[in-house]
PDB file of N, CA and C in Angstrom:
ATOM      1  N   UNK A   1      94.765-124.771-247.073  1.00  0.00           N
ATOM      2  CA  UNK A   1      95.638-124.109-248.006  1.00  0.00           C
ATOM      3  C   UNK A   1      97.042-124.035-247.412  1.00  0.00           C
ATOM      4  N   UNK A   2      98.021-124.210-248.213  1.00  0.00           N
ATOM      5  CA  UNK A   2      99.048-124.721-247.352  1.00  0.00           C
ATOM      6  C   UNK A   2     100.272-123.065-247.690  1.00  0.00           C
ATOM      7  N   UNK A   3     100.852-122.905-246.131  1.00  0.00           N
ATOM      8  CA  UNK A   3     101.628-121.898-246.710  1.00  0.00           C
ATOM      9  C   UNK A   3     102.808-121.429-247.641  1.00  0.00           C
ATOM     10  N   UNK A   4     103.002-120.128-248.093  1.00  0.00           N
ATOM     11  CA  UNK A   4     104.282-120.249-248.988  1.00  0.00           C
ATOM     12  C   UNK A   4     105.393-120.193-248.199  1.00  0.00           C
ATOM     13  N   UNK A   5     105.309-120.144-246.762  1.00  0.00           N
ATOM     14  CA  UNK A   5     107.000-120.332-245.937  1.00  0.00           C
ATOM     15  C   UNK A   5     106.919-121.694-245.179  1.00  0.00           C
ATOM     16  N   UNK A   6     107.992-122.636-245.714  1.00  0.00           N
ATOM     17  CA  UNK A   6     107.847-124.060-245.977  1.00  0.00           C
ATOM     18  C   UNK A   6     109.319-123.985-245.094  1.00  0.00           C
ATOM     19  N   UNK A   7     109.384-124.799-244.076  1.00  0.00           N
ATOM     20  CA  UNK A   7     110.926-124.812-243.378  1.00  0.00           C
ATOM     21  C   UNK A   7     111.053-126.755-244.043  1.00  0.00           C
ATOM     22  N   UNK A   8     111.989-127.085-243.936  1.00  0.00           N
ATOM     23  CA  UNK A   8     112.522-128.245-244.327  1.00  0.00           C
ATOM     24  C   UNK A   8     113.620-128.386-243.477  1.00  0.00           C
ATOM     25  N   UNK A   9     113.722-129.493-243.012  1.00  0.00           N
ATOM     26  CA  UNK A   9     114.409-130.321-241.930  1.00  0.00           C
ATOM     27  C   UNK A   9     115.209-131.470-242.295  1.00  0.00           C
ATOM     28  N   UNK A  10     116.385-131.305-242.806  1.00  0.00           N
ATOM     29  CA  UNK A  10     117.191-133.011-243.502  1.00  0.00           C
ATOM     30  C   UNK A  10     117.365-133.717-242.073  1.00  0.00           C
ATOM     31  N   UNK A  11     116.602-134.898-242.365  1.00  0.00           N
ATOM     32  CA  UNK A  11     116.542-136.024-241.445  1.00  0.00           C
ATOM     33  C   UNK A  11     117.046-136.759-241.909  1.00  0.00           C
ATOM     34  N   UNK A  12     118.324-137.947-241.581  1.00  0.00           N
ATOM     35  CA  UNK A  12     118.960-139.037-241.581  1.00  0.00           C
ATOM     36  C   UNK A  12     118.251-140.070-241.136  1.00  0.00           C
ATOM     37  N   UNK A  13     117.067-141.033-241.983  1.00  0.00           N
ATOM     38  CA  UNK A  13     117.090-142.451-241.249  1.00  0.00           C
ATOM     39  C   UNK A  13     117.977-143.431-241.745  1.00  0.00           C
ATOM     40  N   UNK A  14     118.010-143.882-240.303  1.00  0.00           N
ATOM     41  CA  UNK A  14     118.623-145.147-240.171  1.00  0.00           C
ATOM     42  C   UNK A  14     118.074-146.132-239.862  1.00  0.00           C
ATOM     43  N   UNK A  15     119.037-147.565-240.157  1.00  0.00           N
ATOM     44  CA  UNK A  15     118.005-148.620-239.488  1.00  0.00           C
ATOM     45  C   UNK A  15     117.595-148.632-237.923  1.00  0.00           C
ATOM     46  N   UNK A  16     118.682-147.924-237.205  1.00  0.00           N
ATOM     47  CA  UNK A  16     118.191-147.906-235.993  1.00  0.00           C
ATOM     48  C   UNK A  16     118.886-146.215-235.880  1.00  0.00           C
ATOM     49  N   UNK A  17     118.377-145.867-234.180  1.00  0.00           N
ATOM     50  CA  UNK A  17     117.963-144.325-233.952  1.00  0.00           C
ATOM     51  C   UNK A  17     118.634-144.513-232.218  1.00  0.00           C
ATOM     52  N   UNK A  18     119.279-144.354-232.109  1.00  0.00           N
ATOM     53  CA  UNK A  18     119.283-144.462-230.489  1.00  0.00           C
ATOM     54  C   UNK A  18     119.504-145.718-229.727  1.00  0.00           C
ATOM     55  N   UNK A  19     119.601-146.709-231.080  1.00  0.00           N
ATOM     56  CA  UNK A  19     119.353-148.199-230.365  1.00  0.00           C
ATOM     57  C   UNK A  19     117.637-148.338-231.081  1.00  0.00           C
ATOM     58  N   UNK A  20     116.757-147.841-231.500  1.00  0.00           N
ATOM     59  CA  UNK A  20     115.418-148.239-231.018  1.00  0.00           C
ATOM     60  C   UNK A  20     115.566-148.507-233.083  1.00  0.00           C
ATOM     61  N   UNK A  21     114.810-149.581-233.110  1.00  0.00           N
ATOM     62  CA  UNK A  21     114.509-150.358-234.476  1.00  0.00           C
ATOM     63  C   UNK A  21     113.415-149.057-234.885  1.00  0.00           C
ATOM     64  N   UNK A  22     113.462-148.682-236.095  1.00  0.00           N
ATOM     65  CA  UNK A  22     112.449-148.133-237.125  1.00  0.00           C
ATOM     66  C   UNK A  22     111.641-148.593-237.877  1.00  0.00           C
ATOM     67  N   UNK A  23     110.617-148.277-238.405  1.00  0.00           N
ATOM     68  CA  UNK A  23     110.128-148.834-239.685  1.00  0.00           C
ATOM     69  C   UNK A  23     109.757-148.070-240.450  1.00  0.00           C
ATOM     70  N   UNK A  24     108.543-148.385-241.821  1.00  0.00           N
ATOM     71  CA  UNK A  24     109.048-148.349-243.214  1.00  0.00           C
ATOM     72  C   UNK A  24     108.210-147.041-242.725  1.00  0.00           C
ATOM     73  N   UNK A  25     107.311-146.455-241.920  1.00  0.00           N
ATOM     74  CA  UNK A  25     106.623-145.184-241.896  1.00  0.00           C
ATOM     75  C   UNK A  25     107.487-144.036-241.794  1.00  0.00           C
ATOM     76  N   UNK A  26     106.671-142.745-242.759  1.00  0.00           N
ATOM     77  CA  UNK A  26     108.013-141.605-242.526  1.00  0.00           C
ATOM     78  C   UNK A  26     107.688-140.576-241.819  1.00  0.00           C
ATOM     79  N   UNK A  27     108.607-139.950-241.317  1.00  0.00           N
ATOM     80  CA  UNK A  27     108.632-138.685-240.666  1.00  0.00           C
ATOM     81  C   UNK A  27     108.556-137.697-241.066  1.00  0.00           C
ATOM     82  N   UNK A  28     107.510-137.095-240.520  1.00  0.00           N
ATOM     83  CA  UNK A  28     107.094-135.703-240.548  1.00  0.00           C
ATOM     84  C   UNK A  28     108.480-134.638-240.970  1.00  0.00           C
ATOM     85  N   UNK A  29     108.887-134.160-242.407  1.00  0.00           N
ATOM     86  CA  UNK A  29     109.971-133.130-242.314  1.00  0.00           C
ATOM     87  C   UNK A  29     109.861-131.608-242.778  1.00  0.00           C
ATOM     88  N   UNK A  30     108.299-131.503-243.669  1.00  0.00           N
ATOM     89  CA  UNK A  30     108.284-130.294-243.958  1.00  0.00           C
ATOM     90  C   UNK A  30     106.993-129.951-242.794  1.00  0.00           C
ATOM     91  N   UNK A  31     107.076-128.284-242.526  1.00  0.00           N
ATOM     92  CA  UNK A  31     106.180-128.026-242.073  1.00  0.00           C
ATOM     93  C   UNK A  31     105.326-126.595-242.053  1.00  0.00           C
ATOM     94  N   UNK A  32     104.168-126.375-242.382  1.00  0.00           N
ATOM     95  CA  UNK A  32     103.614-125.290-243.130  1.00  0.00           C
ATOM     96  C   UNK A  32     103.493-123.650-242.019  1.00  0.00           C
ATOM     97  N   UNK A  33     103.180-122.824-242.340  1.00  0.00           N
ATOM     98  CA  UNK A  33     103.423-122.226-241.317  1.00  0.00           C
ATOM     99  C   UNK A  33     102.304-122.387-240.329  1.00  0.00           C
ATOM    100  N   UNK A  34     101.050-122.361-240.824  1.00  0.00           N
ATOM    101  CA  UNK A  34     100.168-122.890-239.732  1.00  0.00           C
ATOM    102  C   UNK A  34     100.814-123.812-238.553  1.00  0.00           C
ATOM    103  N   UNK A  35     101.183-125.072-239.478  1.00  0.00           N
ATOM    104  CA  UNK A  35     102.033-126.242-238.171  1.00  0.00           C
ATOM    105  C   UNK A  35     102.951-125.373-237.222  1.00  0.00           C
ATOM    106  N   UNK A  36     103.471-124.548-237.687  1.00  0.00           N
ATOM    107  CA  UNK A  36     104.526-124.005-236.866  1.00  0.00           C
ATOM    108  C   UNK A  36     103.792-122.619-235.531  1.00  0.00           C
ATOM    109  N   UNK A  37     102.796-122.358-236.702  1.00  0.00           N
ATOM    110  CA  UNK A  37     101.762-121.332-235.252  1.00  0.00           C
ATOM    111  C   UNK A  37     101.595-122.702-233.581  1.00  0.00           C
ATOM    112  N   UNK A  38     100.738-123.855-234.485  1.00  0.00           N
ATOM    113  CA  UNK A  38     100.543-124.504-233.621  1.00  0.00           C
ATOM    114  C   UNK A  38     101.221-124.931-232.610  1.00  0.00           C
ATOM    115  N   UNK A  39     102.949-125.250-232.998  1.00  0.00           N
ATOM    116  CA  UNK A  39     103.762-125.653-231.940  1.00  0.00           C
ATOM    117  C   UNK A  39     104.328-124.097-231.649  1.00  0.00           C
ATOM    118  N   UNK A  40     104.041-123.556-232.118  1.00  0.00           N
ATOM    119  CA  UNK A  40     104.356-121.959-231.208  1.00  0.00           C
ATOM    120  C   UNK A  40     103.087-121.823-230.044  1.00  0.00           C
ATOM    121  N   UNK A  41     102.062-122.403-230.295  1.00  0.00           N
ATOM    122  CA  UNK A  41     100.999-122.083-229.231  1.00  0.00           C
ATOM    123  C   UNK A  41     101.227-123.166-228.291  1.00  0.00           C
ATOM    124  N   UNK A  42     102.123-124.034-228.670  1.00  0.00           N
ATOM    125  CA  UNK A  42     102.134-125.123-227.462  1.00  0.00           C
ATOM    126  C   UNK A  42     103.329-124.796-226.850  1.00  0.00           C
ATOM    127  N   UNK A  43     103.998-124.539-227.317  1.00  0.00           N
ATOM    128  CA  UNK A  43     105.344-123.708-226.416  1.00  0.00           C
ATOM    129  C   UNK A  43     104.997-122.622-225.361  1.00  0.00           C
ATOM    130  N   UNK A  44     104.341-121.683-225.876  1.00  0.00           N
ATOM    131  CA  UNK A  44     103.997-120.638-225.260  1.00  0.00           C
ATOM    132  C   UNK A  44     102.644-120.983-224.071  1.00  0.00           C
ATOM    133  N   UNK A  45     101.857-121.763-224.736  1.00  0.00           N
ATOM    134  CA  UNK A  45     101.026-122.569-222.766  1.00  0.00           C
ATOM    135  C   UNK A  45     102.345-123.189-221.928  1.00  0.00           C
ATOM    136  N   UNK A  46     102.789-124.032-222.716  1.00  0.00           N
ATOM    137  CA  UNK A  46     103.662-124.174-221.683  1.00  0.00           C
ATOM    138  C   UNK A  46     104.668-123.828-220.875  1.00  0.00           C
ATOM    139  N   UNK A  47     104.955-122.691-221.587  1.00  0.00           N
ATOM    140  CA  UNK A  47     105.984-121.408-220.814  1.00  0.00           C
ATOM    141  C   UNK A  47     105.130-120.516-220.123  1.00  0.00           C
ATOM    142  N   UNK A  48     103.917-120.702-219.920  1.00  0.00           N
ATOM    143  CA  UNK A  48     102.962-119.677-219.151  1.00  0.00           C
ATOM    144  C   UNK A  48     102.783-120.790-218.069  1.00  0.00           C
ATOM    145  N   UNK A  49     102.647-121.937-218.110  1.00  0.00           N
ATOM    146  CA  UNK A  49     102.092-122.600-216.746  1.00  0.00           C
ATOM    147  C   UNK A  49     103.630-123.175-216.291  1.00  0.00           C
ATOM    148  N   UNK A  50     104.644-123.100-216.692  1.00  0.00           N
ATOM    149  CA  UNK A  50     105.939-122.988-215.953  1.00  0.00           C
ATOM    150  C   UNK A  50     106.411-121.642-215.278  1.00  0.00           C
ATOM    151  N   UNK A  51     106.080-120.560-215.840  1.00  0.00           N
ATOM    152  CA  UNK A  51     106.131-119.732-214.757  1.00  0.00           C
ATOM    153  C   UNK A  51     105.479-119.588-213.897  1.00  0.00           C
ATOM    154  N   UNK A  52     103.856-119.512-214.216  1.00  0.00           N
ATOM    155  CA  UNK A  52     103.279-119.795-212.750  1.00  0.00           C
ATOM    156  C   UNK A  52     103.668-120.532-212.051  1.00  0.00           C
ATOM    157  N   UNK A  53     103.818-121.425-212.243  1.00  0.00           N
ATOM    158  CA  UNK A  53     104.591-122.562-211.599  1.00  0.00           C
ATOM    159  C   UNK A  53     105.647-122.609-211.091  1.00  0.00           C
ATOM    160  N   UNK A  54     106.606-121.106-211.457  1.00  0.00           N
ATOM    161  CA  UNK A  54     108.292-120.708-210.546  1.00  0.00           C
ATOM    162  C   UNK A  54     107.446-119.704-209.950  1.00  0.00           C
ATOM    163  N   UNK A  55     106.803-118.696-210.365  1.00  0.00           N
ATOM    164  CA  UNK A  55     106.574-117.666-209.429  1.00  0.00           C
ATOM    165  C   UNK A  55     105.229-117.811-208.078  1.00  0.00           C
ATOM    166  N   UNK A  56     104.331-118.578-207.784  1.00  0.00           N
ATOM    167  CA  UNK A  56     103.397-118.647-207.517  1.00  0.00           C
ATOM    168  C   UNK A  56     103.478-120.065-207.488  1.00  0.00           C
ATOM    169  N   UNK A  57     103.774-121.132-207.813  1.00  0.00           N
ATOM    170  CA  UNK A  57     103.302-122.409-207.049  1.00  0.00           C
ATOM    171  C   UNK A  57     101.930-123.102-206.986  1.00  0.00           C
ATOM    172  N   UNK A  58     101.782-122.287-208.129  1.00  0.00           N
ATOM    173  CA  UNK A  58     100.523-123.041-208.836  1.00  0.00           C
ATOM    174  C   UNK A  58      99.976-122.173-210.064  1.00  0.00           C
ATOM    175  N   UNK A  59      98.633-122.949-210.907  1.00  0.00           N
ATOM    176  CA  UNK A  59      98.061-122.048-212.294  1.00  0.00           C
ATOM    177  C   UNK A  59      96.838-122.562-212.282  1.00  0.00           C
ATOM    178  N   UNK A  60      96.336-121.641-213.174  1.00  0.00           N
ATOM    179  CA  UNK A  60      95.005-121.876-213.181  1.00  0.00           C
ATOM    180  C   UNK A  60      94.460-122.963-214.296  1.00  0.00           C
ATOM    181  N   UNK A  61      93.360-123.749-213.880  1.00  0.00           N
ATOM    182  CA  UNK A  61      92.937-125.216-214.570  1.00  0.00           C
ATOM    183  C   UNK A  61      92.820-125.059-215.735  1.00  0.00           C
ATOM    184  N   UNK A  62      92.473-123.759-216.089  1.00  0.00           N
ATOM    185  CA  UNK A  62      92.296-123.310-217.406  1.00  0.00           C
ATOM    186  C   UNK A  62      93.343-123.402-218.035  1.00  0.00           C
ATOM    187  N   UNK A  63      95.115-123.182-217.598  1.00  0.00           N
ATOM    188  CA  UNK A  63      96.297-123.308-218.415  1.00  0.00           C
ATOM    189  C   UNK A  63      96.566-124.756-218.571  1.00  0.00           C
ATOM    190  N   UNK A  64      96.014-125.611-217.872  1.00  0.00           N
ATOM    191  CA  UNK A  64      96.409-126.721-217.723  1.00  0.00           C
ATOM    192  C   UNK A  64      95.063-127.348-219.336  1.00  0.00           C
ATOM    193  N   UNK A  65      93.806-127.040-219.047  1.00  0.00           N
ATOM    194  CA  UNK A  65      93.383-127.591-220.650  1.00  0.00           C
ATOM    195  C   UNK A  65      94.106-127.087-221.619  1.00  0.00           C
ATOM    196  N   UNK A  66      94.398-125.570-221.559  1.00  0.00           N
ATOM    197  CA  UNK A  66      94.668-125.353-222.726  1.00  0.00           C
ATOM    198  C   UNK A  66      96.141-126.136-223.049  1.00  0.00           C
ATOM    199  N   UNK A  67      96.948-126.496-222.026  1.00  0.00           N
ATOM    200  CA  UNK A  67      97.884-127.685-222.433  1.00  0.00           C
ATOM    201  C   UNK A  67      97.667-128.357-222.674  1.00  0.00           C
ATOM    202  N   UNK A  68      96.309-129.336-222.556  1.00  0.00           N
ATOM    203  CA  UNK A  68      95.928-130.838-222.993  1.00  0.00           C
ATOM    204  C   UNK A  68      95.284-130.936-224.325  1.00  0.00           C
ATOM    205  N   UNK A  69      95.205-129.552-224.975  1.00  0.00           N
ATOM    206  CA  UNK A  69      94.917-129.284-226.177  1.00  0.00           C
ATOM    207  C   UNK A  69      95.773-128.754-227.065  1.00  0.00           C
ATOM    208  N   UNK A  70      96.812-128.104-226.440  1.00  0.00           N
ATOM    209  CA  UNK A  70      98.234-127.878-227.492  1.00  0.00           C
ATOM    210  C   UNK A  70      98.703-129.144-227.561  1.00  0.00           C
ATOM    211  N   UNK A  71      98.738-129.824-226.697  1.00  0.00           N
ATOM    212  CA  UNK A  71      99.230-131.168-226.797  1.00  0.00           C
ATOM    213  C   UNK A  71      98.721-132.062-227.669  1.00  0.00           C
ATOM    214  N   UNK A  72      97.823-132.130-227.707  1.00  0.00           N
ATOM    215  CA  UNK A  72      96.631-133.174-228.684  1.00  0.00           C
ATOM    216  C   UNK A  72      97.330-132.563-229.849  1.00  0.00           C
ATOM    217  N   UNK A  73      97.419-131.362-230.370  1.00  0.00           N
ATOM    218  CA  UNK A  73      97.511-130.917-231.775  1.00  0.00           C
ATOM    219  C   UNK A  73      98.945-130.618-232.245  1.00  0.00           C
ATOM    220  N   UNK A  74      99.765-130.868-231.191  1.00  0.00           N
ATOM    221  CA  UNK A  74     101.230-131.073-231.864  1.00  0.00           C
ATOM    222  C   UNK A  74     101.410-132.629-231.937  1.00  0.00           C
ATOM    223  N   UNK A  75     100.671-133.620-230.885  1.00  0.00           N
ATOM    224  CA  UNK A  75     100.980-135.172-231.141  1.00  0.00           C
ATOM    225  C   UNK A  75     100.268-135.360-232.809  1.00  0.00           C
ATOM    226  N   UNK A  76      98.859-135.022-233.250  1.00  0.00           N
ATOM    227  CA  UNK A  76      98.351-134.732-234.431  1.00  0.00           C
ATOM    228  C   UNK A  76      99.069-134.491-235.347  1.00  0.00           C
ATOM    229  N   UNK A  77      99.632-132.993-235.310  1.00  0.00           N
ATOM    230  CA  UNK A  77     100.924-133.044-236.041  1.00  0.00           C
ATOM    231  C   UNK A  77     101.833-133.519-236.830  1.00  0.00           C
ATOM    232  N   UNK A  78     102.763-133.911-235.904  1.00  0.00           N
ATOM    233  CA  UNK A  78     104.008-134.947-235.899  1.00  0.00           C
ATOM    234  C   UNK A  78     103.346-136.184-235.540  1.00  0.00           C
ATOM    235  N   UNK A  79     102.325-136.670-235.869  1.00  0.00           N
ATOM    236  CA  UNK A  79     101.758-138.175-236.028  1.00  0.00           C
ATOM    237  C   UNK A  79     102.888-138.909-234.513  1.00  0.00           C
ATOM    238  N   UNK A  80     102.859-138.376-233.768  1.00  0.00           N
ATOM    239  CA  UNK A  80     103.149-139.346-232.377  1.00  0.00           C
ATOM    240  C   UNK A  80     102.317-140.684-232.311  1.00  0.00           C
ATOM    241  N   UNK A  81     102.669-141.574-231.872  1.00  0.00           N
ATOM    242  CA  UNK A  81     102.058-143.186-231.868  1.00  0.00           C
ATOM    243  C   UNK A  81     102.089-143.439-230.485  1.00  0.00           C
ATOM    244  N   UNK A  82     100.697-144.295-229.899  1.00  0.00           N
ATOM    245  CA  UNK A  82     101.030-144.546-228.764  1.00  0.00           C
ATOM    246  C   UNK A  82     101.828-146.482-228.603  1.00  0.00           C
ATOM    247  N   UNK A  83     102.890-146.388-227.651  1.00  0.00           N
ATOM    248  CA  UNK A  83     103.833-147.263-227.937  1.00  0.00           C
ATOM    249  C   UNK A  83     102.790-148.608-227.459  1.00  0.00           C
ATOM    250  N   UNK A  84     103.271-149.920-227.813  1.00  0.00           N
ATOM    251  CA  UNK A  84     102.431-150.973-228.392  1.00  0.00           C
ATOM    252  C   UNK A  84     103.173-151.954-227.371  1.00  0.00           C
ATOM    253  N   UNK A  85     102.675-152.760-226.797  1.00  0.00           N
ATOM    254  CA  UNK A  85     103.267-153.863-225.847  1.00  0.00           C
ATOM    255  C   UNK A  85     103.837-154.616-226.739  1.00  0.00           C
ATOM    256  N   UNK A  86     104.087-156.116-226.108  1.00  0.00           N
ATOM    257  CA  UNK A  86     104.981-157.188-226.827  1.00  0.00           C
ATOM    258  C   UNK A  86     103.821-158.028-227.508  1.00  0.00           C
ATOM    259  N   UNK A  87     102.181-157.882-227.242  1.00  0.00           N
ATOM    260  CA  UNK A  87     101.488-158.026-228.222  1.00  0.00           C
ATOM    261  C   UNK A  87     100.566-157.289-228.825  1.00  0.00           C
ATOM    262  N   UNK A  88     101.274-156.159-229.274  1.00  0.00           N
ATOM    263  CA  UNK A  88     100.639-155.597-230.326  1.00  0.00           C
ATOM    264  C   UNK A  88      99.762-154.093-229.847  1.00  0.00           C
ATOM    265  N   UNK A  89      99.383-154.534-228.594  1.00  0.00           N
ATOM    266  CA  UNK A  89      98.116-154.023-227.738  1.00  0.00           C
ATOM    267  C   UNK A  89      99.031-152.289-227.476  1.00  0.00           C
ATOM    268  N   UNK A  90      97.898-151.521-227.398  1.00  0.00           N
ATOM    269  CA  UNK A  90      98.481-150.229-226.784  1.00  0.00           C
ATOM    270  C   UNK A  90      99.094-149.945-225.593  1.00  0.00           C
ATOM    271  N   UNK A  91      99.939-149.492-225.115  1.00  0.00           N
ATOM    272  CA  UNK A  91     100.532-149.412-223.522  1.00  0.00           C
ATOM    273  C   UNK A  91      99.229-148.472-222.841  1.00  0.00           C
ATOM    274  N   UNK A  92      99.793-148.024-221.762  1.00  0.00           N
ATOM    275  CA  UNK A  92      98.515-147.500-221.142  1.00  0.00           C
ATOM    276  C   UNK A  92      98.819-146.242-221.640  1.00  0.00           C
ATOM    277  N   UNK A  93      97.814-145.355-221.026  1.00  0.00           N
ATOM    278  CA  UNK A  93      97.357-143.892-221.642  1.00  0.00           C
ATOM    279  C   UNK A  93      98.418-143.165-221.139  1.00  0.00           C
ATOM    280  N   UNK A  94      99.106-143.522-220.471  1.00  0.00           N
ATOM    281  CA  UNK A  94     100.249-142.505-219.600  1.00  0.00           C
ATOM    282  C   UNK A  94     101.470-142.675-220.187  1.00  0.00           C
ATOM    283  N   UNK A  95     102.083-143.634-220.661  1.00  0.00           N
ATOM    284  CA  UNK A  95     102.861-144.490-221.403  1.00  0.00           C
ATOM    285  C   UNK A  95     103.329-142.899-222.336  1.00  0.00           C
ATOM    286  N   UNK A  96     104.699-143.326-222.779  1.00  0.00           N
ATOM    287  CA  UNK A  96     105.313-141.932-223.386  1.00  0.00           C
ATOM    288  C   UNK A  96     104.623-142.686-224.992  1.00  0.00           C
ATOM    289  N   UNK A  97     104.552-141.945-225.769  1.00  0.00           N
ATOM    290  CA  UNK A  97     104.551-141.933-227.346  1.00  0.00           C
ATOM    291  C   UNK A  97     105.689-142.349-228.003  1.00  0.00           C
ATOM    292  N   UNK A  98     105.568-142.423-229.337  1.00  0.00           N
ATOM    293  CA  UNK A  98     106.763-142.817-229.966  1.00  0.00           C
ATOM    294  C   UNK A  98     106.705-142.141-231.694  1.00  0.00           C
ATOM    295  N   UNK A  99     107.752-142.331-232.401  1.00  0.00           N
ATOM    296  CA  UNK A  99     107.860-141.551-233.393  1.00  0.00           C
ATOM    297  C   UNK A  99     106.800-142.402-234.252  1.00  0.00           C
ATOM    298  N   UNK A 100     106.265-141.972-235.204  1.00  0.00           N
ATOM    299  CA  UNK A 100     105.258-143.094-236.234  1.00  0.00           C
ATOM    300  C   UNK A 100     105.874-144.097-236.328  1.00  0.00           C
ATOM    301  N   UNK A 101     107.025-143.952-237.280  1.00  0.00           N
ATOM    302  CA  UNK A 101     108.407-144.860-237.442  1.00  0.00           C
ATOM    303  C   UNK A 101     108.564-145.865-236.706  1.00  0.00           C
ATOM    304  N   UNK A 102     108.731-145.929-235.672  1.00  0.00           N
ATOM    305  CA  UNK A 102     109.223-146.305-234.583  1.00  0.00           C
ATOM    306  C   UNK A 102     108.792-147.828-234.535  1.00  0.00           C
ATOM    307  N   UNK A 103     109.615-149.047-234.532  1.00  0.00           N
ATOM    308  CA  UNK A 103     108.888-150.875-234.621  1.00  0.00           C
ATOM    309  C   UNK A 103     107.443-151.271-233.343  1.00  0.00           C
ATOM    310  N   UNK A 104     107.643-150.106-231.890  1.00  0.00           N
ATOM    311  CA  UNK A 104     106.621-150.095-231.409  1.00  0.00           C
ATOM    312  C   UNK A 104     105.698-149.369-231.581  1.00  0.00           C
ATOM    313  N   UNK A 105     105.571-148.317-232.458  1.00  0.00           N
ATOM    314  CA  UNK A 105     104.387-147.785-232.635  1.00  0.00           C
ATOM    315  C   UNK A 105     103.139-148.241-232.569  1.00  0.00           C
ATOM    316  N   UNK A 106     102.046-147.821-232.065  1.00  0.00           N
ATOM    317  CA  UNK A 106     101.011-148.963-231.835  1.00  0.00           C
ATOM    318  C   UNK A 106      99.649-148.278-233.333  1.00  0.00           C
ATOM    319  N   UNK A 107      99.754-149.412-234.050  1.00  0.00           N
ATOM    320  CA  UNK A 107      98.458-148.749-235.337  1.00  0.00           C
ATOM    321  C   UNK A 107      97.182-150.079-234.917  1.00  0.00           C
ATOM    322  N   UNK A 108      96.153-149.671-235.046  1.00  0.00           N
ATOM    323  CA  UNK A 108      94.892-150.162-234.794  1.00  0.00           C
ATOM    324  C   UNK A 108      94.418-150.912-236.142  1.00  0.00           C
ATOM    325  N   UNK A 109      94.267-151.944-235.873  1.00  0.00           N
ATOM    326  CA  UNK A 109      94.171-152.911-237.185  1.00  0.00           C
ATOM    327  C   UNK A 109      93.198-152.405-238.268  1.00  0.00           C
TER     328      UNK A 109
END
């Protein structure tokens, strides 16, 4: 069920972004408030295992899943793509992401 506080974001595409070629896929611009809990919960792990991380010099493994799971669900989100070699193929798992959009985006046939 989608919420009644709807933020909207005017995005400018262009043919290109930075230098980096686009394509015909679109970007994520409205977002419901749920979406917005979610990247509020991924902000907030990650402002908890950065302070541990200034005050103490380390955190517990437990802040660190619960980052690999805010993470999963804001890339979900905003449809992040993992970026695609020069044939086609996925880069490796470590490899940064890219916007959906994006001419390397990597989609699975």
């Amino acid at each position: 069920m989608r919420s009644n506080l709807w933020i909207s974001f005017r995005v400018a595409i262009h043919n290109t972004i930075g230098g980096q070629e686009m394509t015909k896929h679109k970007l994520k611009t409205q977002f419901t408030e749920s979406e917005l809990l979610e990247l509020l919960e991924f902000y907030n792990t990650t402002k908890t295992i950065l302070n541990d991380m200034s005050e103490n010099f380390t955190t517990d493994t437990s802040n660190l899943h619960n980052l690999q799971f805010q993470m999963h669900k804001v890339q979900q989100t905003f449809k992040f793509r993992p970026r695609a070699d020069e044939h086609g193929e996925p880069l490796y798992y470590y490899a940064d992401h890219v916007l959906a959009n994006h001419k390397k985006a990597y989609y699975p046939e």
